[in-house]
Protein backbone atom coordinates (compact mmCIF):
# COMPACT_ATOMS: atom_id res chain seq x y z
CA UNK A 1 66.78 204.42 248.97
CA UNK A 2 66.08 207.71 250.58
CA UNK A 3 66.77 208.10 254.02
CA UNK A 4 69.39 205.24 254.36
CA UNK A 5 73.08 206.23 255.10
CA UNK A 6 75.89 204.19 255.40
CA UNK A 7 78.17 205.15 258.14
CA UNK A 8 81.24 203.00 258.90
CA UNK A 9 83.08 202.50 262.76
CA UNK A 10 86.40 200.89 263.93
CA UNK A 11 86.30 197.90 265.87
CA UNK A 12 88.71 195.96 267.48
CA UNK A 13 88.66 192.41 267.28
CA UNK A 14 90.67 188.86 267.50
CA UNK A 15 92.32 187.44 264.75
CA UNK A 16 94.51 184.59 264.62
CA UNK A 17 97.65 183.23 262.50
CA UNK A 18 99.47 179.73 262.93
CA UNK A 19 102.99 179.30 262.83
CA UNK A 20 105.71 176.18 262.22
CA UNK A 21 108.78 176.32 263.34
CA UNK A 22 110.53 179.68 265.38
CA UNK A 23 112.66 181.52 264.01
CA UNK A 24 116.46 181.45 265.07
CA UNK A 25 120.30 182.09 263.90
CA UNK A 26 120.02 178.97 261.76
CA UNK A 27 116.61 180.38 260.06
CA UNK A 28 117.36 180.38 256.60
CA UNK A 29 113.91 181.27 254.71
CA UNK A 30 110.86 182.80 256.82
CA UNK A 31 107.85 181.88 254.82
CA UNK A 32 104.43 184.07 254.83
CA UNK A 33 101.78 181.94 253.22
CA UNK A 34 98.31 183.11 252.12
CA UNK A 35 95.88 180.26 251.73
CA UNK A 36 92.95 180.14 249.42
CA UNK A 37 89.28 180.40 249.37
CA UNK A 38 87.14 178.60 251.62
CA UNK A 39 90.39 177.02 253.70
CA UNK A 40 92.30 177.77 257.04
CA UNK A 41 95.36 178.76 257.65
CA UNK A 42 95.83 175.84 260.11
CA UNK A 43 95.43 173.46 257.98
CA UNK A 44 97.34 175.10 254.88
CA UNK A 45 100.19 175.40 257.14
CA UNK A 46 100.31 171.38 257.51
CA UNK A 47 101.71 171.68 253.38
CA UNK A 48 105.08 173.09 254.79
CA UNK A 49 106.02 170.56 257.64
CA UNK A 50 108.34 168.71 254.76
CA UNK A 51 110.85 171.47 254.88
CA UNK A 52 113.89 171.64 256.81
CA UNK A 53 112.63 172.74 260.06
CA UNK A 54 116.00 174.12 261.39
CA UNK A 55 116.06 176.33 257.95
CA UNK A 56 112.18 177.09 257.28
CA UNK A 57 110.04 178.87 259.52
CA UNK A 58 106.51 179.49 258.37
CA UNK A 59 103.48 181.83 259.35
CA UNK A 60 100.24 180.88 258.04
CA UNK A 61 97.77 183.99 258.00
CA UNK A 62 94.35 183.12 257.75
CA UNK A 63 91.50 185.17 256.15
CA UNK A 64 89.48 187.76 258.64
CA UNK A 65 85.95 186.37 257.26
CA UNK A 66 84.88 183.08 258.13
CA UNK A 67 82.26 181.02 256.80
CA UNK A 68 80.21 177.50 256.47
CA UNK A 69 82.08 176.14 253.10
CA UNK A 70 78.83 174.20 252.89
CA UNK A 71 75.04 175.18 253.96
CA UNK A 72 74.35 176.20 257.65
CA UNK A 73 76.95 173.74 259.74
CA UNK A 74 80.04 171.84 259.39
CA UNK A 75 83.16 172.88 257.51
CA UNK A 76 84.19 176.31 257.73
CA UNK A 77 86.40 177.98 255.87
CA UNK A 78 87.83 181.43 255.00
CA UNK A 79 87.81 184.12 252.50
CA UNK A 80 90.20 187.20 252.49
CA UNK A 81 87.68 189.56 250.80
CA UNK A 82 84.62 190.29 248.68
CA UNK A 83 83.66 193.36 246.41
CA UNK A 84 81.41 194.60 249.33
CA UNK A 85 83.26 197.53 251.04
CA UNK A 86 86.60 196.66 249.18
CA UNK A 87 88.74 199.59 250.32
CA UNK A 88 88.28 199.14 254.27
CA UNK A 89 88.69 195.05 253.92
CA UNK A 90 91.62 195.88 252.01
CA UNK A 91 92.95 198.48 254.66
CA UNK A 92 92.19 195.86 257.57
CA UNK A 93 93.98 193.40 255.80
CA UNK A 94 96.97 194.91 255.30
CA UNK A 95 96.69 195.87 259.21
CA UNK A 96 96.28 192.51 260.34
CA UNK A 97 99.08 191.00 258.26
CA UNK A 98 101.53 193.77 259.52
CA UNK A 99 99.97 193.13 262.85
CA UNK A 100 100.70 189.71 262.90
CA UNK A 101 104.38 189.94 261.74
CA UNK A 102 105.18 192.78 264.81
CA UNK A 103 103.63 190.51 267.15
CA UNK A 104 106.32 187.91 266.38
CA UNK A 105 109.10 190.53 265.68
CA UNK A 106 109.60 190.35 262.10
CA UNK A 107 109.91 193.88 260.17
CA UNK A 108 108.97 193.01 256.07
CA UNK A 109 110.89 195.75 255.21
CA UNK A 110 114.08 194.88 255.93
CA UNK A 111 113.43 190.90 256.43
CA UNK A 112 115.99 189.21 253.86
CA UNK A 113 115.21 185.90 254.20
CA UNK A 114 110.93 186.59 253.69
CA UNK A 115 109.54 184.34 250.90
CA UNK A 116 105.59 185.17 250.08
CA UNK A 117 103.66 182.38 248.87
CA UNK A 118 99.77 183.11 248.07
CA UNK A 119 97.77 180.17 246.71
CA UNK A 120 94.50 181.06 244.35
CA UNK A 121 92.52 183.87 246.19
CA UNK A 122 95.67 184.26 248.60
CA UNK A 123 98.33 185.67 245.54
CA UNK A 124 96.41 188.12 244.46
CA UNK A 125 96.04 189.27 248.63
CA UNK A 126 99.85 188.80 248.88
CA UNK A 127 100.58 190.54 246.48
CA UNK A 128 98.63 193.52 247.13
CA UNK A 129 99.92 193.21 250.40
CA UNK A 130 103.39 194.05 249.42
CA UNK A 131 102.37 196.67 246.87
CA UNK A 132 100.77 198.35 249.63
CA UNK A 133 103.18 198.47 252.03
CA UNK A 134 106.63 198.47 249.84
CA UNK A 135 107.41 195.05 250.85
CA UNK A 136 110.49 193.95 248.53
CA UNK A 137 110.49 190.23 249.64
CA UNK A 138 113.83 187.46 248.26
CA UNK A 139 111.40 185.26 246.59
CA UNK A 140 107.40 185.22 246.01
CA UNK A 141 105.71 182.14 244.84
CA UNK A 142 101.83 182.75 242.72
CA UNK A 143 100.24 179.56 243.22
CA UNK A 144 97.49 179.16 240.83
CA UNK A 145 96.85 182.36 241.40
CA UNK A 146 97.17 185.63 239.68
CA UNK A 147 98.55 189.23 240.20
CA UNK A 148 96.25 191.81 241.44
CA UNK A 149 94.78 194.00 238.84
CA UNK A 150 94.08 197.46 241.13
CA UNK A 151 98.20 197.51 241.40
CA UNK A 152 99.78 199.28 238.49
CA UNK A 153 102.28 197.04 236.32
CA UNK A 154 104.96 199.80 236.62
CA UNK A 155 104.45 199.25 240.01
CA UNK A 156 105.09 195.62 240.06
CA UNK A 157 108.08 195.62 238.09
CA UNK A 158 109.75 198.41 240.64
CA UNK A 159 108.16 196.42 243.48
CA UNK A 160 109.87 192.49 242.20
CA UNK A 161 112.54 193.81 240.49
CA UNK A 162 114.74 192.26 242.47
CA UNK A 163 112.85 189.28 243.91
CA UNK A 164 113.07 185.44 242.58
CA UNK A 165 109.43 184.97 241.51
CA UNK A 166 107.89 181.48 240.38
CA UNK A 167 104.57 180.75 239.62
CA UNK A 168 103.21 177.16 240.15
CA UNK A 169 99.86 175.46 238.36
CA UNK A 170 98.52 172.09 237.76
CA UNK A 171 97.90 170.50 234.30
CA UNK A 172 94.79 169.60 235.39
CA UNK A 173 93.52 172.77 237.08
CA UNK A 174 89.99 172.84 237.41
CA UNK A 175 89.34 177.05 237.99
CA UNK A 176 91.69 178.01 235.33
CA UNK A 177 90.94 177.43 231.75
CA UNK A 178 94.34 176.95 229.37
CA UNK A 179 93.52 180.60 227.44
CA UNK A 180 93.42 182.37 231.61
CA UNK A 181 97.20 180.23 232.29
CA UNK A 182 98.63 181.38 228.86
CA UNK A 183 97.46 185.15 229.67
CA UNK A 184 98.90 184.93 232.64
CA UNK A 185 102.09 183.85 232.32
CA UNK A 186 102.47 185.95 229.06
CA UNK A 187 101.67 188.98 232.02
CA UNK A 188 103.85 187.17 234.49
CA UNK A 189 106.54 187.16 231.50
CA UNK A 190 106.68 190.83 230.37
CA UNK A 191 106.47 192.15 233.60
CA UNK A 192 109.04 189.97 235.77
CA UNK A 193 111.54 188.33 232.79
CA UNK A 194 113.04 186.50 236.05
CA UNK A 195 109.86 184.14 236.31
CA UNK A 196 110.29 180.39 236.77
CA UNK A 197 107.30 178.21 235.93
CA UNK A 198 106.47 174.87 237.64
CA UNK A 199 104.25 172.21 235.79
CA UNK A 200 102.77 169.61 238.32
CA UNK A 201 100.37 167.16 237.44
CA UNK A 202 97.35 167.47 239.08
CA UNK A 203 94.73 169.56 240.26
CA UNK A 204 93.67 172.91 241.99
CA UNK A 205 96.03 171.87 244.83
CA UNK A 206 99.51 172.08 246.96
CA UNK A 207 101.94 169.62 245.25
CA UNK A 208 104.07 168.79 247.90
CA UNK A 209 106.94 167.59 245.16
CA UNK A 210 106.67 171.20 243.85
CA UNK A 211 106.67 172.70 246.72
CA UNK A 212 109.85 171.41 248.21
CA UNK A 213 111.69 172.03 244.64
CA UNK A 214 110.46 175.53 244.77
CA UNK A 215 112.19 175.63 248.45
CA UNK A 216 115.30 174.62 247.43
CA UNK A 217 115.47 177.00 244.05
């Protein structure tokens, strides 16, 4: 429409992560989970209290837009992006997550023990994530989730050459058909021939049974 003109500004605001367990000489694995649409990080983080809390620390990052999951009131949940305004959500994401990480003194890029794990929406974020900023992590977990398509696939071998990658889905998954799981892991396969797929029975969900065999893999 004539006369209207988008114009975008920097603000600063607060955003928040949750963590389990500190990190100390005994920290074996430092976990950076991305939880999926329409949830919190502070409850996703509640999946993880099963692991070995003298060897697993976990941060839980949390999606910068927040919402009612259901009408005007009551639960709220959060999403990590939209199509509106992609690029700059995508820039402030990637500034919160490194932002979070500094503020507890971890550097990504050097971090041996990280482990990714991004659940539905959050994999496809995670991933992205470490595209974008070169992050060469010892293990990423896709959980029911898929890789990003604006990142190259040459770029994703080079980026998890060297890192264990599984991918975890439910027989029973209600937002992925059987043809969108086979396509997937055929991707997953010809692009990372290091994959390991987990089965679980059950739905769009955390299996905590998976979960803790993935952590000990």
């Amino acid at each position: 429409m004539k006369n209207i003109t988008k114009h975008n500004v920097q603000v600063q605001r607060t955003a928040r992560y949750f963590t389990l367990n500190a990190v100390t000489a005994d920290t074996k694995h430092i976990w950076v989970v991305f939880h999926g649409y329409g949830q919190l990080g502070e409850y996703f983080i509640r999946h993880f209290r099963q692991l070995d809390p003298k060897a697993h620390t976990i941060i839980a990052l949390e999606g910068l837009s927040r919402f009612y999951v259901d009408g005007l009131g009551g639960r709220v949940g959060a999403s990590w992006m939209t199509s509106e305004d992609r690029e700059d959500e995508i820039t402030d994401q990637s500034g919160y997550i490194n932002a979070v990480l500094g503020n507890l003194g971890i550097d990504p890029s050097t971090e041996k023990r990280l482990t990714v794990l991004g659940f539905s929406q959050g994999a496809t974020t995670a991933v992205r994530w470490m595209a974008n900023n070169r992050i060469h992590a010892g293990r990423l977990v896709i959980w029911a989730g898929q890789l990003p398509h604006d990142v190259a696939p040459e770029r994703l071998r080079s980026l998890l050459s060297g890192t264990k990658v599984d991918f975890c889905i439910g027989t029973e998954d209600e937002f992925i058909t059987n043809e969108q799981v086979d396509e997937r892991m055929g991707q997953l396969r010809q692009l990372l021939p290091q994959l390991k797929v987990h089965w679980f029975g059950g739905k769009h969900v955390m299996d905590s049974a998976t979960l803790l065999k993935v952590s000990q893999g």
